[in-house]
Protein backbone atom coordinates (compact mmCIF):
# COMPACT_ATOMS: atom_id res chain seq x y z
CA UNK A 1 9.30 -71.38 47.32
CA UNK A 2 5.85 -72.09 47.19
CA UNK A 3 3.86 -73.13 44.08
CA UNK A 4 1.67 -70.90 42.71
CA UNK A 5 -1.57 -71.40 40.29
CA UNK A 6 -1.33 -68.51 37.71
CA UNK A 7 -4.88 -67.06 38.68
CA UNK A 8 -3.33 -66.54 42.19
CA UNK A 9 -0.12 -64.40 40.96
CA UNK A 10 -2.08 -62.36 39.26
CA UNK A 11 -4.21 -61.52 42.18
CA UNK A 12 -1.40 -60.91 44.81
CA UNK A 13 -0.20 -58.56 41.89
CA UNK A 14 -3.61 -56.74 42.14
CA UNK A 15 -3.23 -56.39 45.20
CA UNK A 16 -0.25 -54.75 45.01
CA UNK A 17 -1.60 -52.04 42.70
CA UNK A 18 -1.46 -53.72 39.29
CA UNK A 19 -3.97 -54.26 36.81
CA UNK A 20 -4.56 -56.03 33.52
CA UNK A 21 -3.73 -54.35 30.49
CA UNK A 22 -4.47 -56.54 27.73
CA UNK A 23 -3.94 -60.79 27.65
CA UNK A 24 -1.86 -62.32 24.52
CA UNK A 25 -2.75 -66.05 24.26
CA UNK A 26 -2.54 -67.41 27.80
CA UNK A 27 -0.47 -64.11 29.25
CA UNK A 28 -1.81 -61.75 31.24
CA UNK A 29 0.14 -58.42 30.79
CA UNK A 30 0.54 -56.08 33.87
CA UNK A 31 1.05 -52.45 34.65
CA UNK A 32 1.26 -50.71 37.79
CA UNK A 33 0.47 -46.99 37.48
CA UNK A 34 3.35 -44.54 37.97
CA UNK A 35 5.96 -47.63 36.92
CA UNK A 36 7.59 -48.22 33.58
CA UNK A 37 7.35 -51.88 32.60
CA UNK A 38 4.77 -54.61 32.55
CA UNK A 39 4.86 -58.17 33.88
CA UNK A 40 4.01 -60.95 31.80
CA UNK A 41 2.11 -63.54 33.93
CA UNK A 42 1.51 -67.02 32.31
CA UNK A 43 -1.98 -67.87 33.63
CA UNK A 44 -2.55 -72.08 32.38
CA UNK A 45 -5.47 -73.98 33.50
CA UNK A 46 -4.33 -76.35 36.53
CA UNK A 47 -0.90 -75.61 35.96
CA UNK A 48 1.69 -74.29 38.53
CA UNK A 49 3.91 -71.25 37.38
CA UNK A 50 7.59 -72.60 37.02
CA UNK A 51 9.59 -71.53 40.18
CA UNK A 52 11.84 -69.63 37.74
CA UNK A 53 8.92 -67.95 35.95
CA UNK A 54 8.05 -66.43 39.31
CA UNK A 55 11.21 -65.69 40.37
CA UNK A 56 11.27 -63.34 36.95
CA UNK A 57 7.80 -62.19 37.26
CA UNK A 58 8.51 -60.76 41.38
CA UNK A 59 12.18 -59.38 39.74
CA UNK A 60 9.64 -57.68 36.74
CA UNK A 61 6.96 -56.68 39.63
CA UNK A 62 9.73 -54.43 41.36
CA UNK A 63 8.78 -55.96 44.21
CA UNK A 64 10.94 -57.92 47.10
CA UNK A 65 10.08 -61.28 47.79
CA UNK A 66 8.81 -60.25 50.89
CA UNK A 67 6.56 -57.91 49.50
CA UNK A 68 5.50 -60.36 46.96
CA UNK A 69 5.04 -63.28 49.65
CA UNK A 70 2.93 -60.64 51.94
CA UNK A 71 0.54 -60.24 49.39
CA UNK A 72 -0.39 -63.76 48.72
CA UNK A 73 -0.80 -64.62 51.98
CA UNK A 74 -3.94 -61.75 51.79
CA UNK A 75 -5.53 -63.59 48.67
């Protein structure tokens, strides 16, 4: 799996019809309209999300990894 900056999740999310809701601390909090749920994304200056975090943030997203993967390849 490929590492992925914070900033760059959170775009691909966009993408893929989410938008920012509010931020606590260095979280950005996602909804998608129509879905129940947010997604916490960890957004850290020059950091890489953990492989696990993104593995839990795709599994919160309700998206595949396909799906997920498709839409960072269009940032």
């Amino acid at each position: 799996m490929r590492s992925l900056k914070g900033r760059e999740v959170v775009r691909a999310l966009e993408l893929a019809g989410f938008t920012i809701v509010r931020t606590s601390a260095s979280h950005h909090i996602m909804k998608r309209a129509g879905q129940e749920g947010t997604v916490s994304v960890p957004v850290h200056a020059g950091k890489d999300v953990k492989t696990g975090t993104l593995a839990s943030v795709i599994r919160q997203s309700g998206l595949t990894k396909e799906q997920f993967w498709a839409f960072v390849e269009n940032i």
